[in-house]
C-alpha atoms as a PDB file:
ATOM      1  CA  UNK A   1       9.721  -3.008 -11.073  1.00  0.00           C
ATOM      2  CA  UNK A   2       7.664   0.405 -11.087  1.00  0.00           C
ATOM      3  CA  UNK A   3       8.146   1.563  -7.644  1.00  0.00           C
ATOM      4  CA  UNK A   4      11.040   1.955  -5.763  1.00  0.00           C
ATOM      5  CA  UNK A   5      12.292   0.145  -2.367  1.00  0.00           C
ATOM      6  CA  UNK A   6      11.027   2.718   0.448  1.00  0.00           C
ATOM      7  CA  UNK A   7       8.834   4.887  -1.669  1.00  0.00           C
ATOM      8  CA  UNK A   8       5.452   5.700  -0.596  1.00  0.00           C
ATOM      9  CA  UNK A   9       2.096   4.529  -3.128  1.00  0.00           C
ATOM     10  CA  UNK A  10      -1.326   4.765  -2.645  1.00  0.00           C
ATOM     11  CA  UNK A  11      -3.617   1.683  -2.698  1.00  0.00           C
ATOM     12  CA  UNK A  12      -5.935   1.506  -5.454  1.00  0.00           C
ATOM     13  CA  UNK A  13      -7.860  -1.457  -3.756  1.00  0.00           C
ATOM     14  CA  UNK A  14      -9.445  -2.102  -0.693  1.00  0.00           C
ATOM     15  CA  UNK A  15      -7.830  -4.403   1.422  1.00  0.00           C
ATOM     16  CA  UNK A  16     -10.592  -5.314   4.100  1.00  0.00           C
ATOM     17  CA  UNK A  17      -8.736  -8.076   5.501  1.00  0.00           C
ATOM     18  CA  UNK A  18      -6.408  -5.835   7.276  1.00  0.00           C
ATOM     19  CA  UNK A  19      -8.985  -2.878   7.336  1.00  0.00           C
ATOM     20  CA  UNK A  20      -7.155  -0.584   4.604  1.00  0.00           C
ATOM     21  CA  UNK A  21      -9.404   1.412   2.303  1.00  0.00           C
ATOM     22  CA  UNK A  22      -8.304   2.688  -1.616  1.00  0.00           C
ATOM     23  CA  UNK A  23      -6.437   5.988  -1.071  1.00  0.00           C
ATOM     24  CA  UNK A  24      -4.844   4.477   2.171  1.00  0.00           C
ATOM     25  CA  UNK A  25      -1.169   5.104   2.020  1.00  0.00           C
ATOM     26  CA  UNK A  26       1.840   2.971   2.453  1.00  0.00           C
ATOM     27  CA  UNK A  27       5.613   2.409   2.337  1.00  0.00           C
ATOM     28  CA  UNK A  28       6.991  -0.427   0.055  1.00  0.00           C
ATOM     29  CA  UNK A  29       9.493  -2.637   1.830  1.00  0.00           C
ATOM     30  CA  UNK A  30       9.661  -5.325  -0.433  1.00  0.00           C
ATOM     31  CA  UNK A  31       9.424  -5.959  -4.106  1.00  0.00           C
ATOM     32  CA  UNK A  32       8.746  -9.183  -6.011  1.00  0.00           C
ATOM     33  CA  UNK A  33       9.745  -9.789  -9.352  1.00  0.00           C
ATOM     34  CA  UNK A  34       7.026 -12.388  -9.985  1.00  0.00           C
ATOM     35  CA  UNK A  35       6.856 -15.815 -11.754  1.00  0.00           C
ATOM     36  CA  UNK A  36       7.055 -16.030 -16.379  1.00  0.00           C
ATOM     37  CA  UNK A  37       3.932 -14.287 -16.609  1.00  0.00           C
ATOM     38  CA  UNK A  38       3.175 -13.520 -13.518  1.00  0.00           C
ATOM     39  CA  UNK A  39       2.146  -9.484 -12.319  1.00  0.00           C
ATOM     40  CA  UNK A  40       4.997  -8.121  -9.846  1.00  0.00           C
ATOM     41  CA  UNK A  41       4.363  -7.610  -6.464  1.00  0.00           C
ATOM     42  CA  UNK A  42       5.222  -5.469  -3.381  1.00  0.00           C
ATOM     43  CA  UNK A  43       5.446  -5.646   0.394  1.00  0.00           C
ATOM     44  CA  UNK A  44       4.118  -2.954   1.944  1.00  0.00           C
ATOM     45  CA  UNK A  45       4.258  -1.505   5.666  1.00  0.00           C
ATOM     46  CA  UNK A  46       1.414   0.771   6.716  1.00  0.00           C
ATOM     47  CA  UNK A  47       1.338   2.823   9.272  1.00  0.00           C
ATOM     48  CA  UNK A  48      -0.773   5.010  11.630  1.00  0.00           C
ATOM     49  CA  UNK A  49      -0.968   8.788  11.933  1.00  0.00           C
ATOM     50  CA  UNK A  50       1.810   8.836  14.925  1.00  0.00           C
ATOM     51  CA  UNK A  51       3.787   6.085  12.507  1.00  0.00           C
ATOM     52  CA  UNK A  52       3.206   2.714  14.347  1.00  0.00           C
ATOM     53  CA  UNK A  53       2.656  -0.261  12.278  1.00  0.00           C
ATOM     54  CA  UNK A  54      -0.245  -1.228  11.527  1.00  0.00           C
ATOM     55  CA  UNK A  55      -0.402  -3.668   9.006  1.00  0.00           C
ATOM     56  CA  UNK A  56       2.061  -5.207   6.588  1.00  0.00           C
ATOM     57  CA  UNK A  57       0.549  -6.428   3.154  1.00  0.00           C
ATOM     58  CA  UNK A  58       1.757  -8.470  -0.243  1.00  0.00           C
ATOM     59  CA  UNK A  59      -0.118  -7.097  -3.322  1.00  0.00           C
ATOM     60  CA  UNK A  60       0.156  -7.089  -6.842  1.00  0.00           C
ATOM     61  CA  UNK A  61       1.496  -3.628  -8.909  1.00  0.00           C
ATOM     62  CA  UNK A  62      -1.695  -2.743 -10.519  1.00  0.00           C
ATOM     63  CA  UNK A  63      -3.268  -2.820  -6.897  1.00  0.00           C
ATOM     64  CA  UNK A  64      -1.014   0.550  -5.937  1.00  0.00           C
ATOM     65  CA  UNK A  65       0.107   3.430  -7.752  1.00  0.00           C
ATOM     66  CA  UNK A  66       2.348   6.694  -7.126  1.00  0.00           C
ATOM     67  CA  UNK A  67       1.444   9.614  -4.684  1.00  0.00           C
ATOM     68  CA  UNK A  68       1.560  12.835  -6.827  1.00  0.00           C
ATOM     69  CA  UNK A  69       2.130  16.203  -6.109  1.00  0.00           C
ATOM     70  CA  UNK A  70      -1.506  17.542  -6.647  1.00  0.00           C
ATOM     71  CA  UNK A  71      -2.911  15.226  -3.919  1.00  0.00           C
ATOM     72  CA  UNK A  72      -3.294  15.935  -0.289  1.00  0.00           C
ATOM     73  CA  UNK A  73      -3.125  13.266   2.650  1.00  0.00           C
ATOM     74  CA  UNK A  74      -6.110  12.417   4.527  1.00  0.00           C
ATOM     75  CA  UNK A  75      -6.822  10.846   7.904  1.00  0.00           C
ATOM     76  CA  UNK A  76      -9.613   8.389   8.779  1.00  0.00           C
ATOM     77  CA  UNK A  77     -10.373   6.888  11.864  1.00  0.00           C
ATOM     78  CA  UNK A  78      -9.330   2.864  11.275  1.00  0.00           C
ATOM     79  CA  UNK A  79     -12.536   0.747  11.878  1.00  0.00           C
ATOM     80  CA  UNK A  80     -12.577  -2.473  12.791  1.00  0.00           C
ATOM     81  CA  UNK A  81     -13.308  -5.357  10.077  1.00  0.00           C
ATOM     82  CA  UNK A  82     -16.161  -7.101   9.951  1.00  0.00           C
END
């Protein structure tokens, strides 16, 4: 596994089922090795801008990456899907 249980990661895909954008930020909860040739996966929690849960997602690795030092946080307003 790349990323560490309880680190934060950036998504690098939108996720419009559950309203997330690329950029959006979340907290991994839960890593999974995957199958003989299979990509690993993560569990992630994301949360609001006053930290209440707002969604909880499975992706694959190459779907997140780090948070680095040169980037900054932004806040968007969460729109509904569809």
């Amino acid at each position: 596994m790349r990323h560490e249980l309880f680190s934060r990661v950036a998504l690098k895909t939108d996720q419009s089922r559950h309203r997330l954008k690329r950029g959006d930020v979340a907290t991994i909860v839960e890593q999974h090795a995957g199958r003989l040739g299979q990509e690993p996966g993560y569990t992630l929690e994301v949360f609001n801008a006053i930290g209440e849960t707002i969604a909880v997602v499975t992706v694959r690795e190459s779907e997140i990456e780090a948070l680095r030092s040169g980037e900054i946080l932004h806040v968007r307003e969460l729109t509904t899907a569809g």
